[in-house]
C-alpha atoms as a PDB file:
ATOM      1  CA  UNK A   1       0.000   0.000   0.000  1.00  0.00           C
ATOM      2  CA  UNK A   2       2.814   2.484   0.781  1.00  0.00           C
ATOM      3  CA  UNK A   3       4.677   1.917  -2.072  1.00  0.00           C
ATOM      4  CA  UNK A   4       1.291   2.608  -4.390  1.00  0.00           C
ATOM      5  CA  UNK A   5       1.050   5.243  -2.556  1.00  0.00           C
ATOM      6  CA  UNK A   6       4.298   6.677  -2.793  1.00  0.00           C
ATOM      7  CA  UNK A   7       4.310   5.708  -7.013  1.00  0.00           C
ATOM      8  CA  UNK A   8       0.911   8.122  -7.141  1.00  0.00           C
ATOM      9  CA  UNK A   9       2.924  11.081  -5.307  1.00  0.00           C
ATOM     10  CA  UNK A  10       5.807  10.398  -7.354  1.00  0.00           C
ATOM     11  CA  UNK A  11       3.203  10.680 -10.319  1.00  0.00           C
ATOM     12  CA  UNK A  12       1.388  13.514  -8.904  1.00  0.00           C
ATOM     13  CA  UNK A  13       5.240  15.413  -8.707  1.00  0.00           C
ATOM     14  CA  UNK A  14       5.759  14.613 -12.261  1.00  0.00           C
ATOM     15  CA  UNK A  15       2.640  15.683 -13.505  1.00  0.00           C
ATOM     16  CA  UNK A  16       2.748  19.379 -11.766  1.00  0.00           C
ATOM     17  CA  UNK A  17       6.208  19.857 -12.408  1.00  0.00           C
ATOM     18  CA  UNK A  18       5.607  19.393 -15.852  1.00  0.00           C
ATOM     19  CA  UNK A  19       2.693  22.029 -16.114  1.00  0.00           C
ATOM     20  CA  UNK A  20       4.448  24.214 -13.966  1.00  0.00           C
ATOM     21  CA  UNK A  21       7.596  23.917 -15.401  1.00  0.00           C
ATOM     22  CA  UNK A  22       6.328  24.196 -19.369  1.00  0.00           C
ATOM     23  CA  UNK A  23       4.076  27.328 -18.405  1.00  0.00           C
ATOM     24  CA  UNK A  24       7.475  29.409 -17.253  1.00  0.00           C
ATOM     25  CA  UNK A  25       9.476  27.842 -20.257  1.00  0.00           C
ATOM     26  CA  UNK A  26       7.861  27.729 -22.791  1.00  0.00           C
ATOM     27  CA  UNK A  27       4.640  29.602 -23.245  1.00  0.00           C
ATOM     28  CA  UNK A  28       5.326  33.053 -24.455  1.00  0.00           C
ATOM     29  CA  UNK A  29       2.579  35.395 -26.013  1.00  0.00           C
ATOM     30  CA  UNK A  30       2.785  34.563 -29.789  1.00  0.00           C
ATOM     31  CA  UNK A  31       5.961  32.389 -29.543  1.00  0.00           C
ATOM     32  CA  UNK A  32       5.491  29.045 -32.048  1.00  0.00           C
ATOM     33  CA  UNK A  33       6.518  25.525 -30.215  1.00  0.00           C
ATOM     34  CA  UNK A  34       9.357  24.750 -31.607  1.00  0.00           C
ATOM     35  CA  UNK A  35      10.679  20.927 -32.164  1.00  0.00           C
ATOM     36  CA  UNK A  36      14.263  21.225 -30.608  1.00  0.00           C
ATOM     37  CA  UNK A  37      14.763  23.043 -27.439  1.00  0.00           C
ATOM     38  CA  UNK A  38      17.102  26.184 -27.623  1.00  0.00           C
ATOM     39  CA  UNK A  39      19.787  26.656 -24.935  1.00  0.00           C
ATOM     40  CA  UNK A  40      17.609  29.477 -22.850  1.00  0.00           C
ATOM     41  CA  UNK A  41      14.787  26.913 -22.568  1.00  0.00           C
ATOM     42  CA  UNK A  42      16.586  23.888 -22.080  1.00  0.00           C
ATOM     43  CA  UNK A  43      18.798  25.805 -19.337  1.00  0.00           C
ATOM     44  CA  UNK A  44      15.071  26.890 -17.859  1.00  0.00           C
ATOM     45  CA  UNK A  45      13.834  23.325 -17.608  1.00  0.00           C
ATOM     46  CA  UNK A  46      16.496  22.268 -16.053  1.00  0.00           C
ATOM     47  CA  UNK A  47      16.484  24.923 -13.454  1.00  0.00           C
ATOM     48  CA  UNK A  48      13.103  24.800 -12.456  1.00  0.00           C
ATOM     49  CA  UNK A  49      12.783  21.277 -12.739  1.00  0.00           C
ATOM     50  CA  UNK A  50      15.469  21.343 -10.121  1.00  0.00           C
ATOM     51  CA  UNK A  51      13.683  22.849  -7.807  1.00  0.00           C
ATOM     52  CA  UNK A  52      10.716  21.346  -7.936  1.00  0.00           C
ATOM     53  CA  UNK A  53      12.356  18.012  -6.580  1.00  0.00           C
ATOM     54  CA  UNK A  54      14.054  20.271  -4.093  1.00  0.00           C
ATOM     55  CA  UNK A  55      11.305  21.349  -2.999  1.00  0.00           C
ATOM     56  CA  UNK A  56       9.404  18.068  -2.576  1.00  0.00           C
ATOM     57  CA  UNK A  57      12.472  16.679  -0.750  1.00  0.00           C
ATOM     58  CA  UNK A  58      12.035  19.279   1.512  1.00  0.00           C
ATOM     59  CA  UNK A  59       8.444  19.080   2.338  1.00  0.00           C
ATOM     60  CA  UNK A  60       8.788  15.778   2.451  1.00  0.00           C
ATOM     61  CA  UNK A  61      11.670  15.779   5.172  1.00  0.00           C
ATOM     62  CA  UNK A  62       9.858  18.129   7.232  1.00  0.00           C
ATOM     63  CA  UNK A  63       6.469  15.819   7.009  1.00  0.00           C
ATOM     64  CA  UNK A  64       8.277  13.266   8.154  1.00  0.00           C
ATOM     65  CA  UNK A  65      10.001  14.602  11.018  1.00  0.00           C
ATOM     66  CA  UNK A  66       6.922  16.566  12.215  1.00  0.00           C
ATOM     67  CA  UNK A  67       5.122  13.047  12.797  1.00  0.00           C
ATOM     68  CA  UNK A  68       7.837  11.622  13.871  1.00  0.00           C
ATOM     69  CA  UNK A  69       8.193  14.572  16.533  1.00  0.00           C
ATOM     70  CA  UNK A  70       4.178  14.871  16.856  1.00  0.00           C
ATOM     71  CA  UNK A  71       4.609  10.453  17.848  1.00  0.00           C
ATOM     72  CA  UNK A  72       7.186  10.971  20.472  1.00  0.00           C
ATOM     73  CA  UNK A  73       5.485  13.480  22.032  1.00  0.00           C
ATOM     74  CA  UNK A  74       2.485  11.500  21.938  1.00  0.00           C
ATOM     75  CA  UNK A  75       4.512   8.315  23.255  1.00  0.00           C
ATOM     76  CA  UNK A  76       6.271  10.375  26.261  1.00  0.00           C
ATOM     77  CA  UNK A  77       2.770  11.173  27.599  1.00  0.00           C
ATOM     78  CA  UNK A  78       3.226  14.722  26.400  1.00  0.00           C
ATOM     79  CA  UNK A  79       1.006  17.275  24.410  1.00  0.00           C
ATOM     80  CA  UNK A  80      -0.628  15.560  21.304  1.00  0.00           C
ATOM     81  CA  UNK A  81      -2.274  17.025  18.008  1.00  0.00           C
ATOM     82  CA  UNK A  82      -4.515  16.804  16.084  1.00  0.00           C
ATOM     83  CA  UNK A  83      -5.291  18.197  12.496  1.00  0.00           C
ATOM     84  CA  UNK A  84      -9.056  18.879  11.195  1.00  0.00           C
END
């Protein structure tokens, strides 16, 4: 289950770093699509493809250690959370 899970998120990533990334690339008011990427846009992609999976990692590391935080807490009998 957590590895379908984790596949979907992966998926979900992909799938908004794409749009995101193709929007600040490569849409420009009356550009034309062109077949082979030029240096500017391929340096772009790059770039902000980047940090998209920086940013993921990121949110991702802090997820994890705010459970694992919030589970120790609960554990030593101390304050616990809860989100709604």
């Amino acid at each position: 289950m957590n590895a379908q899970l984790g596949a979907l998120v992966l998926q979900m990533l992909h799938q908004q770093t794409q749009k995101t990334c193709f929007k600040k690339c490569f849409i420009q008011p009356g550009a034309k699509f062109v077949d082979v990427l030029g240096k500017s846009e391929h340096v772009c992609l790059a770039k902000c493809m980047d940090r998209m999976y920086e940013s993921y990692a990121i949110v991702t590391k802090a997820s994890t250690d705010m459970a694992q935080n919030m589970s120790t807490t609960d554990a030593s009998g101390g304050q616990s959370y809860s989100f709604q």
